[in-house]
PDB file of N, CA and C in Angstrom:
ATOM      1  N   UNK A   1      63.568 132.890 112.035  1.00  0.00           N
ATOM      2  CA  UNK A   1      64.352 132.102 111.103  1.00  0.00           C
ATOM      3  C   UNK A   1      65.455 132.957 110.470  1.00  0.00           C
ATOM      4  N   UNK A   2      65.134 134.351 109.981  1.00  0.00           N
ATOM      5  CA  UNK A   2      65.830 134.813 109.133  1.00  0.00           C
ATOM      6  C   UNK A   2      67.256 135.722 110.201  1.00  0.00           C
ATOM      7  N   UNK A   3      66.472 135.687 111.235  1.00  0.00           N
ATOM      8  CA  UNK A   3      67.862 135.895 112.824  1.00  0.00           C
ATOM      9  C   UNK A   3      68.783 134.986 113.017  1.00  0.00           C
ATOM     10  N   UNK A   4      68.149 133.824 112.749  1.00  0.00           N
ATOM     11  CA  UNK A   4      69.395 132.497 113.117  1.00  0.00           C
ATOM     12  C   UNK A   4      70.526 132.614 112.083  1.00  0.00           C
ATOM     13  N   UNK A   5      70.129 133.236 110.382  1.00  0.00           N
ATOM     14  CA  UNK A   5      70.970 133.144 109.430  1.00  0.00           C
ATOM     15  C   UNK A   5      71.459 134.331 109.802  1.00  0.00           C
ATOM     16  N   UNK A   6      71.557 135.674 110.587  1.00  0.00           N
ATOM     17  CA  UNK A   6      72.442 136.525 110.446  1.00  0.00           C
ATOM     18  C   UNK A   6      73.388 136.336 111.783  1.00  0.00           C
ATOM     19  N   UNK A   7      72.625 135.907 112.414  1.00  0.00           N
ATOM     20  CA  UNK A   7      73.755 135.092 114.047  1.00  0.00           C
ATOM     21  C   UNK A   7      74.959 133.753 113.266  1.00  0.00           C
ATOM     22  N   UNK A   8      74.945 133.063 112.343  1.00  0.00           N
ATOM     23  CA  UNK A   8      75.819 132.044 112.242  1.00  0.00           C
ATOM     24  C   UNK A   8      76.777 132.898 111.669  1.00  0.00           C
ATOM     25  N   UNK A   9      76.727 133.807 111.045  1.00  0.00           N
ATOM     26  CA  UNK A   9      78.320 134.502 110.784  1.00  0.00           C
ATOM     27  C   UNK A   9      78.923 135.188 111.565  1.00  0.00           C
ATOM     28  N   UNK A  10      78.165 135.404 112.494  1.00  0.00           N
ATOM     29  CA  UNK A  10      78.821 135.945 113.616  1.00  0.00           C
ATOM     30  C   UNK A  10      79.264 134.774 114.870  1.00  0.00           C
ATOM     31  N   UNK A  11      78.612 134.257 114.382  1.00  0.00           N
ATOM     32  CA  UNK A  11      78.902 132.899 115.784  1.00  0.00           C
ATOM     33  C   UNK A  11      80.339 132.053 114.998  1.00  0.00           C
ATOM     34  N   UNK A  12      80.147 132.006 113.845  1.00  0.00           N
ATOM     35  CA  UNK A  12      81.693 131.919 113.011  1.00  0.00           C
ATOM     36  C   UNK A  12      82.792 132.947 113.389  1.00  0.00           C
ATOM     37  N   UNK A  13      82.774 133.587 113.279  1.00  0.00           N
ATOM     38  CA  UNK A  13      83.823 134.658 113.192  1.00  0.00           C
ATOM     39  C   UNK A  13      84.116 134.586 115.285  1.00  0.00           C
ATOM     40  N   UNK A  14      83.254 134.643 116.162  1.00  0.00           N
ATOM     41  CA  UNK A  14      83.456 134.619 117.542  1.00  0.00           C
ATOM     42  C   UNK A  14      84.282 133.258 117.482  1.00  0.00           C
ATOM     43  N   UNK A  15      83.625 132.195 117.219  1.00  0.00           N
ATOM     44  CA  UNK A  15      84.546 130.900 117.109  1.00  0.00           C
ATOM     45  C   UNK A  15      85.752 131.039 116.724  1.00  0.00           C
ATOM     46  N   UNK A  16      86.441 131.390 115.189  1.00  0.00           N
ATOM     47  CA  UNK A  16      87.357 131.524 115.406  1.00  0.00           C
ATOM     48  C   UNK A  16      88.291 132.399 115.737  1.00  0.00           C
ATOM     49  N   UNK A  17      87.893 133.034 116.411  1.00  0.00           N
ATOM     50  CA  UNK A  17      88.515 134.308 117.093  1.00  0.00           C
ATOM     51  C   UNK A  17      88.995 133.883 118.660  1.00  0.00           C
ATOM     52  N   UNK A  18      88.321 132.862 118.892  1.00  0.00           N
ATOM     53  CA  UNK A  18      88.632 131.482 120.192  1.00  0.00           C
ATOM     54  C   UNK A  18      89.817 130.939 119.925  1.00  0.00           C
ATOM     55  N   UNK A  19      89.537 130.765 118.872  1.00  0.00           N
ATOM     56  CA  UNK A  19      90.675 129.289 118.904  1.00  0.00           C
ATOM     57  C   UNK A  19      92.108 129.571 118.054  1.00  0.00           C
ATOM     58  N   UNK A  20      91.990 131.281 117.375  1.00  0.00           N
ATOM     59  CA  UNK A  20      93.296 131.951 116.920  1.00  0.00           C
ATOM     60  C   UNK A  20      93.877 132.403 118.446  1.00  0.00           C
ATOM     61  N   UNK A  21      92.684 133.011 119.398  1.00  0.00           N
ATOM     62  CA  UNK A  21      93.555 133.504 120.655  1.00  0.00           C
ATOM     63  C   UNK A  21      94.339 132.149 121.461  1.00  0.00           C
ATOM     64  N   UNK A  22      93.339 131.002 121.474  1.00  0.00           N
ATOM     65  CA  UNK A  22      93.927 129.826 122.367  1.00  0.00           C
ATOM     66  C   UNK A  22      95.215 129.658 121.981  1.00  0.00           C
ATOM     67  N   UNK A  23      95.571 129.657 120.582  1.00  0.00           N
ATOM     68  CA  UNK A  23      96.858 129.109 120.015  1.00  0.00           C
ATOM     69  C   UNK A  23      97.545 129.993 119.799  1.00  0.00           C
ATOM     70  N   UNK A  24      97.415 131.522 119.925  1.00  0.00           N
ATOM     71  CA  UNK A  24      98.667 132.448 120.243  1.00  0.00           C
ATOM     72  C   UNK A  24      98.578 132.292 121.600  1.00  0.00           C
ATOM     73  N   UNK A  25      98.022 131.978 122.028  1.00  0.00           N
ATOM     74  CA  UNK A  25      98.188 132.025 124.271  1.00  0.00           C
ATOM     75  C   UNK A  25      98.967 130.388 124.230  1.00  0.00           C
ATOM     76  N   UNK A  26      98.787 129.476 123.656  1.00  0.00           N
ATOM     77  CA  UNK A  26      99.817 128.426 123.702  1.00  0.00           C
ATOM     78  C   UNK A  26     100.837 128.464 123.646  1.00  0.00           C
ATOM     79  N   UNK A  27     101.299 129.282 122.504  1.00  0.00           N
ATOM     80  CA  UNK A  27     102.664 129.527 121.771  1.00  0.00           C
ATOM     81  C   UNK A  27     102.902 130.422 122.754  1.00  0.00           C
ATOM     82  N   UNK A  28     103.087 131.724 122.934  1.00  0.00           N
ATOM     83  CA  UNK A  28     103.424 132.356 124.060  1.00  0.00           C
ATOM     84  C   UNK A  28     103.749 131.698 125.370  1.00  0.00           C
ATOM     85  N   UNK A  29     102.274 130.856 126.084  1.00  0.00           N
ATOM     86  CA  UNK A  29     103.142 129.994 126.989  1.00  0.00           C
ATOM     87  C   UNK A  29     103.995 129.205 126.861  1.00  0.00           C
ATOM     88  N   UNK A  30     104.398 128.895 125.807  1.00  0.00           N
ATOM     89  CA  UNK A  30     105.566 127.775 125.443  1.00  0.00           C
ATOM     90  C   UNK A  30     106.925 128.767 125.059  1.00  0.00           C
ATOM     91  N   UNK A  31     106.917 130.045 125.167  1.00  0.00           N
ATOM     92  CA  UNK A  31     107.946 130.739 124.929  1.00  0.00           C
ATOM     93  C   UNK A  31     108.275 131.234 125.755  1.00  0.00           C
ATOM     94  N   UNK A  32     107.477 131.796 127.300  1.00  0.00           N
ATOM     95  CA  UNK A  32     107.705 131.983 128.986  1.00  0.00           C
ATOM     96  C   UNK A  32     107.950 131.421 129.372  1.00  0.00           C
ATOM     97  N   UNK A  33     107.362 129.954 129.569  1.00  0.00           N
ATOM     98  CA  UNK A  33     107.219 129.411 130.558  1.00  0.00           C
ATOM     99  C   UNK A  33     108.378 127.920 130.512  1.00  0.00           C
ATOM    100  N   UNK A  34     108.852 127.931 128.785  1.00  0.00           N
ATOM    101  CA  UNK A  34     109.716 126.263 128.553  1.00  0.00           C
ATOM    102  C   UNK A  34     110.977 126.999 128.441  1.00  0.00           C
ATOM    103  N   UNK A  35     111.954 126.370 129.378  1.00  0.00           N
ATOM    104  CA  UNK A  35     113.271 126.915 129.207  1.00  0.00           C
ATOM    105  C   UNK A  35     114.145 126.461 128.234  1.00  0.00           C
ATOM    106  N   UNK A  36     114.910 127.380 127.310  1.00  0.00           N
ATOM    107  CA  UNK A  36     116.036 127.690 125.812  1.00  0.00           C
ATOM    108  C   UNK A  36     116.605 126.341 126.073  1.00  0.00           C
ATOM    109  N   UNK A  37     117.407 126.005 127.467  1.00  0.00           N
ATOM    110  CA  UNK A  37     118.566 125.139 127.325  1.00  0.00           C
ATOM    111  C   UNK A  37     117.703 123.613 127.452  1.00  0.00           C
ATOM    112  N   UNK A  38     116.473 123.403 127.526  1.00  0.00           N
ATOM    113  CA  UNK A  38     115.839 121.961 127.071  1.00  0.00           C
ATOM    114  C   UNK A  38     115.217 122.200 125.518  1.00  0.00           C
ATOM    115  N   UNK A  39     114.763 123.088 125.063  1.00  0.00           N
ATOM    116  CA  UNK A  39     115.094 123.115 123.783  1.00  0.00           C
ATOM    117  C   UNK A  39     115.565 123.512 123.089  1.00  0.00           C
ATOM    118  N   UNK A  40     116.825 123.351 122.959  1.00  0.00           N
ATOM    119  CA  UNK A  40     118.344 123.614 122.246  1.00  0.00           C
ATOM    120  C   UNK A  40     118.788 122.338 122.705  1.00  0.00           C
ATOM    121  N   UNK A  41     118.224 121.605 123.911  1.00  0.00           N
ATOM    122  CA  UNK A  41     118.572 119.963 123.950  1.00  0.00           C
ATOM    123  C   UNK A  41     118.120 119.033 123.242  1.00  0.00           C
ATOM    124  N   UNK A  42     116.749 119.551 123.207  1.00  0.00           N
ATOM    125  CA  UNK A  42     115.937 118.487 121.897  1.00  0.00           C
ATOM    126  C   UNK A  42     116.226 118.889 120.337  1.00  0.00           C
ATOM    127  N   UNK A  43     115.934 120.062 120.101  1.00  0.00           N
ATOM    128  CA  UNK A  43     116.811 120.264 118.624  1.00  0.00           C
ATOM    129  C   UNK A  43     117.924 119.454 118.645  1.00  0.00           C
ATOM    130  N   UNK A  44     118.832 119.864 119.566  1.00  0.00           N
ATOM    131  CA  UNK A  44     120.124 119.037 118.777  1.00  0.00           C
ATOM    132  C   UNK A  44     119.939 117.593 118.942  1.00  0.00           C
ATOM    133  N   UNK A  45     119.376 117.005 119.702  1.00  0.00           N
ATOM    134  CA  UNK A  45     118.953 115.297 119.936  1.00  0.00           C
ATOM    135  C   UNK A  45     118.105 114.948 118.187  1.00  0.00           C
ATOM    136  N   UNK A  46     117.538 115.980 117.859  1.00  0.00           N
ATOM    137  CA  UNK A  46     116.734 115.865 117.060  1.00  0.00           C
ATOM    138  C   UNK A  46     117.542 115.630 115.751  1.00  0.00           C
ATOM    139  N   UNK A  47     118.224 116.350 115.330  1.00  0.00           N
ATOM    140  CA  UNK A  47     119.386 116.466 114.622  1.00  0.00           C
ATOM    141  C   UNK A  47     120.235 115.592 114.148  1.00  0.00           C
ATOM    142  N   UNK A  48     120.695 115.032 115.499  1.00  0.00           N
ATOM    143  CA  UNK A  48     121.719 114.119 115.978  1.00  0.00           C
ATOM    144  C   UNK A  48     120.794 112.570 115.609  1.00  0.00           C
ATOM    145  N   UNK A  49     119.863 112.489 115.818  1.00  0.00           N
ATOM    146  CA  UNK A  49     119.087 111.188 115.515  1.00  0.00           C
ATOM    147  C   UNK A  49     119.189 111.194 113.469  1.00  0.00           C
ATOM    148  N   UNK A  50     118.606 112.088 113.201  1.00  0.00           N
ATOM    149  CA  UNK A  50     118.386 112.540 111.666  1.00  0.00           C
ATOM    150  C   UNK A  50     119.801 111.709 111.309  1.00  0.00           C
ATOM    151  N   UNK A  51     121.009 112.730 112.099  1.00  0.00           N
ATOM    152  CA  UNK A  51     122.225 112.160 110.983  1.00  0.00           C
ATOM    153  C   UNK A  51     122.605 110.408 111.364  1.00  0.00           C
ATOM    154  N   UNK A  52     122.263 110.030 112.481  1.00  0.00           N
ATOM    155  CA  UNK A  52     122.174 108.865 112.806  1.00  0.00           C
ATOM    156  C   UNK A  52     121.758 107.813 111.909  1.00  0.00           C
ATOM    157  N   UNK A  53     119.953 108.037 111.448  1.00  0.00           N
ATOM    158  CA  UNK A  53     119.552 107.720 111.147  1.00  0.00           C
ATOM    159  C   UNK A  53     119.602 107.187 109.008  1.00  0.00           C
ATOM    160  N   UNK A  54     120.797 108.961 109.348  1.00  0.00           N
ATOM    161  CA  UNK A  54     121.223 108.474 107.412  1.00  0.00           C
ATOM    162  C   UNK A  54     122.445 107.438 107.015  1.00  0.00           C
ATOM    163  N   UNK A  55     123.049 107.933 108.403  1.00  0.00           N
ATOM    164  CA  UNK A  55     124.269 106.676 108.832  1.00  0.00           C
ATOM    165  C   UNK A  55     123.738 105.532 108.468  1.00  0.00           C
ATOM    166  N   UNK A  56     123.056 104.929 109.141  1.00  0.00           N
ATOM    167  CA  UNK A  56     122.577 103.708 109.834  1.00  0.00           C
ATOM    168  C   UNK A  56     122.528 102.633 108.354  1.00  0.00           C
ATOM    169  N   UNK A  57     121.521 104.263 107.478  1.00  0.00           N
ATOM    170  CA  UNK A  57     120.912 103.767 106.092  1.00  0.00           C
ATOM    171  C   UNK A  57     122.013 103.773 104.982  1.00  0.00           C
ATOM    172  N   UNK A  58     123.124 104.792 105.471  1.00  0.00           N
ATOM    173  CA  UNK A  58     124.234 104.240 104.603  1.00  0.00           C
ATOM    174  C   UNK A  58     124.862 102.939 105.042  1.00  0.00           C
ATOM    175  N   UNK A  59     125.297 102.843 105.885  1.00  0.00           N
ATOM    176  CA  UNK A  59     125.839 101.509 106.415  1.00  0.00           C
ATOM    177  C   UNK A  59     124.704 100.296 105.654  1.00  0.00           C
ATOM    178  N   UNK A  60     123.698 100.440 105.519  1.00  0.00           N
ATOM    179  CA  UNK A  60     122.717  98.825 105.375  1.00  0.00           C
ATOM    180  C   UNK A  60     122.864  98.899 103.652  1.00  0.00           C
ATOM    181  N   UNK A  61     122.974 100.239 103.151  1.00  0.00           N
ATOM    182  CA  UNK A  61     123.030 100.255 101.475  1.00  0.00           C
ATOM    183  C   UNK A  61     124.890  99.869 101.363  1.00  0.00           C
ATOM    184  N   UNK A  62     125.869 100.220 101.707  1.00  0.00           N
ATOM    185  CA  UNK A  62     126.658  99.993 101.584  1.00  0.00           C
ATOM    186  C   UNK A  62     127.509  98.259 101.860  1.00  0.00           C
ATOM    187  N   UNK A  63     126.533  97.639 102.414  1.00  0.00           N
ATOM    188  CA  UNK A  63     126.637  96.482 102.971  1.00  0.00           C
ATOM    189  C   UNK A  63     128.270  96.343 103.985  1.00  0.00           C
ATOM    190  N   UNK A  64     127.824  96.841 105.368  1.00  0.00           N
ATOM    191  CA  UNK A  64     128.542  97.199 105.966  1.00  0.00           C
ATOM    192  C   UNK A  64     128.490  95.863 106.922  1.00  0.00           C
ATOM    193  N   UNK A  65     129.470  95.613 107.930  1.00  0.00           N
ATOM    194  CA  UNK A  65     129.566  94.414 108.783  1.00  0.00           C
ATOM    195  C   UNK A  65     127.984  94.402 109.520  1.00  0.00           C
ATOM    196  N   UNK A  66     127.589  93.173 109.741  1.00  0.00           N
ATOM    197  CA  UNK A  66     126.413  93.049 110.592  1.00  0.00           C
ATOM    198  C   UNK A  66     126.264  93.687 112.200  1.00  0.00           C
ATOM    199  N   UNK A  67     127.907  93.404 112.527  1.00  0.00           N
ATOM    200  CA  UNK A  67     127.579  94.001 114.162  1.00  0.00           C
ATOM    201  C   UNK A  67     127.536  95.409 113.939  1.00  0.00           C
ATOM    202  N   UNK A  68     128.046  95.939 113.272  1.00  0.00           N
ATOM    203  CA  UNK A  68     128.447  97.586 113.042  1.00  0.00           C
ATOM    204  C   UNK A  68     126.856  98.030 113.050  1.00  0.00           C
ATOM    205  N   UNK A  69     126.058  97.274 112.149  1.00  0.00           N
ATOM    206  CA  UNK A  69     124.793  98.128 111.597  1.00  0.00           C
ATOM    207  C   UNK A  69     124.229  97.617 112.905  1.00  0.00           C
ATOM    208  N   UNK A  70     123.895  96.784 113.491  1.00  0.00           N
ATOM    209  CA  UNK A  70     123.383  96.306 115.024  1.00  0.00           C
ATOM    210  C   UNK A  70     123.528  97.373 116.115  1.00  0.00           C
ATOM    211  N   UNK A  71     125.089  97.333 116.052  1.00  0.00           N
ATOM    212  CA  UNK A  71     125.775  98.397 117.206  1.00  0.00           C
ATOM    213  C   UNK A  71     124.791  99.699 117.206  1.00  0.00           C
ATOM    214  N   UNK A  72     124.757 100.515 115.595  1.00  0.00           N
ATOM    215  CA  UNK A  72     124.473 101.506 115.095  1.00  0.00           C
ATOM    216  C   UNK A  72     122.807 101.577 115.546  1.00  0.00           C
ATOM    217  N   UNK A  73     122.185 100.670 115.036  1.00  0.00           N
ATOM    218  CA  UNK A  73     121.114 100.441 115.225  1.00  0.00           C
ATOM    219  C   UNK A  73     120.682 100.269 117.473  1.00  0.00           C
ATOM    220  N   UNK A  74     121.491  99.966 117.636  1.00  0.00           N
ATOM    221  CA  UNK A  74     121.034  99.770 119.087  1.00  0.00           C
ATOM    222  C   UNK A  74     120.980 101.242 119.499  1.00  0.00           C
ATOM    223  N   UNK A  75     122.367 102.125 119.323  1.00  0.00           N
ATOM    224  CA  UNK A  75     122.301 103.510 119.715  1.00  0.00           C
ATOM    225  C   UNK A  75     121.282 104.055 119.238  1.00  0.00           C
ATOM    226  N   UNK A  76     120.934 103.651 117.700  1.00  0.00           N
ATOM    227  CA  UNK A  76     119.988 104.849 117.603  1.00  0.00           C
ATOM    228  C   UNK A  76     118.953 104.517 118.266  1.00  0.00           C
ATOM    229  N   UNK A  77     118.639 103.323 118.694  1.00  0.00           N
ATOM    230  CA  UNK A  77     117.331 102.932 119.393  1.00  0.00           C
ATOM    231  C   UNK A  77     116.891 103.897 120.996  1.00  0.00           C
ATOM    232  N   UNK A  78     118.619 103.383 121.736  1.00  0.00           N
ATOM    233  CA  UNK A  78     118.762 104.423 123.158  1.00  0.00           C
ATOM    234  C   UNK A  78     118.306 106.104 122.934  1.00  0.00           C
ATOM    235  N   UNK A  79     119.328 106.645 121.927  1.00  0.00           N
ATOM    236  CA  UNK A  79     118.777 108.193 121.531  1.00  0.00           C
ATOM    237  C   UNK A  79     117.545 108.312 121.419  1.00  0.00           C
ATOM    238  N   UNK A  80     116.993 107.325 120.668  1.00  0.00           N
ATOM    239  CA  UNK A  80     115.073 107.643 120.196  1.00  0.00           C
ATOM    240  C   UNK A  80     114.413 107.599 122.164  1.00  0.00           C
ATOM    241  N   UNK A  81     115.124 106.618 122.387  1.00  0.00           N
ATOM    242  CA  UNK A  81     114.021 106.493 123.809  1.00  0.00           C
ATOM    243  C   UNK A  81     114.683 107.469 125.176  1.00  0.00           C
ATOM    244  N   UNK A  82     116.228 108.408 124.711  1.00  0.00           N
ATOM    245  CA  UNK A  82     116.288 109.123 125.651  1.00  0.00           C
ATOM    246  C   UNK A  82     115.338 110.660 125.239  1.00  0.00           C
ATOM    247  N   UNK A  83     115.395 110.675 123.803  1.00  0.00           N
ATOM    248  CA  UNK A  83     114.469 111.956 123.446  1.00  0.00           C
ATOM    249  C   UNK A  83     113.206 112.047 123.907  1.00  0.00           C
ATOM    250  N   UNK A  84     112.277 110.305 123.781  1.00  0.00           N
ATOM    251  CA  UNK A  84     111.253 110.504 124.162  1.00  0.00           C
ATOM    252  C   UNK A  84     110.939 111.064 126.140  1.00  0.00           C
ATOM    253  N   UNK A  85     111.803 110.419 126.704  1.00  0.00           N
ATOM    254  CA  UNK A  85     112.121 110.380 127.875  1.00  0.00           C
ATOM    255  C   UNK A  85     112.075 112.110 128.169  1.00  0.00           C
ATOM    256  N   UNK A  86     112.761 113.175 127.203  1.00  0.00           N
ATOM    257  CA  UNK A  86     112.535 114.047 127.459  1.00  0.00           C
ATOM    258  C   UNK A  86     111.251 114.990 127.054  1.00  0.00           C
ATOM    259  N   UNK A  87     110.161 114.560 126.515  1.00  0.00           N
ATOM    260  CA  UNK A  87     108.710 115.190 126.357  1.00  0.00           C
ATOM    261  C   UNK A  87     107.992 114.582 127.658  1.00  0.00           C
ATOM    262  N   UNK A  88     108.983 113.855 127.999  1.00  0.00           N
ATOM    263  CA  UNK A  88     107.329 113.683 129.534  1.00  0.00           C
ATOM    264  C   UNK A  88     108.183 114.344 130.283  1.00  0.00           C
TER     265      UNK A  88
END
C-alpha cells in the first residue's frame, strides 16, 4: 500500500514529462516540416478577414446602402471559406 503512494508521484511527473515532450515534438514539427510562404498566407488572410470584418461592422453601424453591406458581407463570406479551404 504504502509503495503505490510513493509510485503516484513519480508516475505524475513521467506523465507529464510525456505530454511536455509530445508538444515540443509538435511544435518543432510544425516549424520543419510547414512551409513560411503558407503561413505568411494564412496570417495575412487572417488579418485581412479581421479588417473586413470591422468594415462590414462599420458599414451596418453607420447605416450604409443595403447592397454595399450584402456585397461586403458576401466577400467576407468567400475569404472565410477560402481560409478554411486552406487548413485541409
Amino acid at each position: 500500500s504504502e509503495s503505490h503512494l510513493l509510485e503516484a508521484p513519480q508516475f505524475a511527473i513521467e506523465r507529464c514529462s510525456e505530454i511536455v515532450l509530445g508538444i515540443v515534438s509538435a511544435v518543432l514539427a510544425d516549424l520543419l516540416f510547414s512551409p513560411r510562404s503558407i503561413k505568411q498566407d494564412i496570417d495575412r488572410a487572417v488579418d485581412q478577414l479581421l479588417v473586413a470584418q470591422y468594415r462590414l461592422m462599420q458599414m451596418c453601424i453607420s447605416n450604409a446602402d443595403k447592397e454595399d453591406i450584402d456585397r461586403a458581407w458576401s466577400n467576407l463570406v468567400k475569404s472565410t471559406t477560402a481560409l478554411d479551404g486552406m487548413r485541409n
